[in-house]
Protein backbone atom coordinates (compact mmCIF):
# COMPACT_ATOMS: atom_id res chain seq x y z
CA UNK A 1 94.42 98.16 63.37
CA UNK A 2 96.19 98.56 59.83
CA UNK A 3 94.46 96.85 57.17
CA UNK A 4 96.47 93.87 55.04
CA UNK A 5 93.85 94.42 52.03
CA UNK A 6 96.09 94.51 48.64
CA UNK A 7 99.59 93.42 50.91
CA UNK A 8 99.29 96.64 52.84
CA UNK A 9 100.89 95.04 55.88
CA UNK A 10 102.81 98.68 57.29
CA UNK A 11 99.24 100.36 57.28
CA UNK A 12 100.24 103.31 55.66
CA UNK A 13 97.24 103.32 53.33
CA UNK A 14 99.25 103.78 50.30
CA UNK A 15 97.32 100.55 47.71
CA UNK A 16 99.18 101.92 45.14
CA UNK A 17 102.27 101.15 46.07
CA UNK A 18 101.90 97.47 47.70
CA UNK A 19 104.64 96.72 50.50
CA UNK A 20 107.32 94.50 49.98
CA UNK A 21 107.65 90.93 51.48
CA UNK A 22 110.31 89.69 53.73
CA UNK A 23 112.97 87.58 52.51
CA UNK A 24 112.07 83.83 53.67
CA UNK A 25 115.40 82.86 55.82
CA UNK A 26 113.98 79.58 55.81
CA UNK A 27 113.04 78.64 52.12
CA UNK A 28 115.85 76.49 50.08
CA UNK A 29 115.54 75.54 46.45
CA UNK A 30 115.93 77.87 43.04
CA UNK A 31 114.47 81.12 43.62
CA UNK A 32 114.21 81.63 39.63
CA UNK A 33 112.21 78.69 38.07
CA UNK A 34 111.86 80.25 34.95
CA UNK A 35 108.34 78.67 33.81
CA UNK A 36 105.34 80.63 32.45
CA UNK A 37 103.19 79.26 35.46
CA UNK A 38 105.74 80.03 37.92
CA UNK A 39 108.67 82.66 37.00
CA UNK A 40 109.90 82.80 40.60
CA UNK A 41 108.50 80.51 44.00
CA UNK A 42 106.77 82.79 46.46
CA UNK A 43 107.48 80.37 48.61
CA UNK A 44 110.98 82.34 49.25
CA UNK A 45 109.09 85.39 50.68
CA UNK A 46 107.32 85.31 54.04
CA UNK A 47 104.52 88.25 54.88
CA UNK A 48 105.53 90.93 56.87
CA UNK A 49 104.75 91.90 60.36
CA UNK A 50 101.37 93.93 60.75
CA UNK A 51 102.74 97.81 60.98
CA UNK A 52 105.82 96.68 59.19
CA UNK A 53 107.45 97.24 55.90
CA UNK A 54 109.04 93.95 54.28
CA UNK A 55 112.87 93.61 53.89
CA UNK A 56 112.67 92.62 49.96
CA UNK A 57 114.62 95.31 48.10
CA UNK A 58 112.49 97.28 45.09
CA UNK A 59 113.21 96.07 41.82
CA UNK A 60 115.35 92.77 43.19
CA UNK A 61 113.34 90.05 40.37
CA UNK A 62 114.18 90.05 36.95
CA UNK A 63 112.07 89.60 34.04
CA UNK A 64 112.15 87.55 31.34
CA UNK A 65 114.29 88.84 28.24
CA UNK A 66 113.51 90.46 25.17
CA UNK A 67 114.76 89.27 21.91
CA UNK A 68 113.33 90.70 18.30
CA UNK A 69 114.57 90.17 15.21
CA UNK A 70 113.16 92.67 12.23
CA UNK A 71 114.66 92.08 8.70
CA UNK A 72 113.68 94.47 5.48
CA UNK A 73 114.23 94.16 1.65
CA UNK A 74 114.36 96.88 -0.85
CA UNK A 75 114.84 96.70 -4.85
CA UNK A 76 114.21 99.72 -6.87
CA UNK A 77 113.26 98.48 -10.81
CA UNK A 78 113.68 101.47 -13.13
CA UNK A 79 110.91 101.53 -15.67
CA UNK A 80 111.80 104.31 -18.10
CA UNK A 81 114.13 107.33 -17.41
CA UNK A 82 111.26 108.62 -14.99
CA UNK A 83 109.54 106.42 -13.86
CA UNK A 84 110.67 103.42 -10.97
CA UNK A 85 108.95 101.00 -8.75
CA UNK A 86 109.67 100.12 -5.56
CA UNK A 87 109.31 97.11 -4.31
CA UNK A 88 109.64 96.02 -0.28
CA UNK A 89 109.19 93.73 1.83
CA UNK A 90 109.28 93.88 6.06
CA UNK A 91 109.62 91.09 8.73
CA UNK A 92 108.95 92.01 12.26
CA UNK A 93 110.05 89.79 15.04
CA UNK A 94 111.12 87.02 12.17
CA UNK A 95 112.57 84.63 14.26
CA UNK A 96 108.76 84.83 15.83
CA UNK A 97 109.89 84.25 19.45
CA UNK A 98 108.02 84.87 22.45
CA UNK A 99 108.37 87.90 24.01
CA UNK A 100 106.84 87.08 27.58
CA UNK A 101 105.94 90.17 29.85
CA UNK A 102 106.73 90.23 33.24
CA UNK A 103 105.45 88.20 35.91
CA UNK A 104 102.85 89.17 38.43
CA UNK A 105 104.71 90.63 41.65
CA UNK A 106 101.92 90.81 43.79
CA UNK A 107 103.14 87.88 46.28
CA UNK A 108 100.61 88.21 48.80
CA UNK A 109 96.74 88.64 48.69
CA UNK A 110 95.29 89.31 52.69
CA UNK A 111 97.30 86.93 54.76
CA UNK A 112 97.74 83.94 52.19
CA UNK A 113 100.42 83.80 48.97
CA UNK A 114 98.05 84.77 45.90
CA UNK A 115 97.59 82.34 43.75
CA UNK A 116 98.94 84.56 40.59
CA UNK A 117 102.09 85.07 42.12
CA UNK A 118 105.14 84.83 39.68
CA UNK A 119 102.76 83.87 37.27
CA UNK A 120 103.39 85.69 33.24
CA UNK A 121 99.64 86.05 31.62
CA UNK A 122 100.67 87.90 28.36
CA UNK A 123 103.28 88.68 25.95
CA UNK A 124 105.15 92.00 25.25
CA UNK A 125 105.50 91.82 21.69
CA UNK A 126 103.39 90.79 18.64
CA UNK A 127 103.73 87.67 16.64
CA UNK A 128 105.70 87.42 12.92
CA UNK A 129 104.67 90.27 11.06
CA UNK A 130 105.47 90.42 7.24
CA UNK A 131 104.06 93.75 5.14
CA UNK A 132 104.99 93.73 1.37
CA UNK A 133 104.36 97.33 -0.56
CA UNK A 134 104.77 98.41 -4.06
CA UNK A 135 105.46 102.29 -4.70
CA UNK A 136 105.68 103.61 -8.21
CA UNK A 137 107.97 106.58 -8.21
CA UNK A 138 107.12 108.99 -11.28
């Protein structure tokens, strides 16, 4: 008897590489919910037969997107002939949005929808950055 520990419903032994889910053919209602909590529903995915692979194409959810905004200033001040400063100043992700990683896809944990499922824990990117520097140029 295959084992269904970490959604290996075919048996093949391979944990690395869980097995995909069936497509539900009876779940209705939005597939993407878009929330933080709850990306997609699992509810739209049924297990798979025991010795089975599921029928859920590879790759088939999408992510949330990725937006970043950096922004840098540069003035040059000319003290004598030789001699310059060089002020700047650098904004990373300015617009400081959110940059959510992907959700969890592990749908299934033993025989019974995990309770992580669809659900985004961190964040891709950092947070507003700004780094000011001074270089004199002699």
């Amino acid at each position: 008897m295959a084992s269904r520990r970490f959604s290996v419903a075919s048996g093949n032994g391979n944990t690395f590489n869980p097995d995909r889910p069936n497509v539900n053919p009876n779940f209705q209602g939005p597939l993407h919910i878009g929330s933080v909590d709850k990306w997609f529903d699992p509810a739209a995915y049924s297990l798979p037969t025991l010795g089975t692979w599921g029928n859920l194409g590879r790759g088939v959810l999408d992510g949330p997107g990725l937006a970043e905004l950096d922004f840098s200033v540069f003035k040059t001040t000319s003290i004598t002939e030789r001699t310059s400063v060089l002020f700047r100043a650098e904004f990373f992700n300015i617009t400081n949005r959110a940059n959510f990683n992907l959700p969890n896809p592990i749908i299934f944990s033993g025989n019974t929808t995990s309770p992580s499922a669809g659900k985004i824990t961190s964040t891709t990117t950092s947070s507003r950055q700004i780094q000011l520097g001074i270089k004199l140029i002699f």
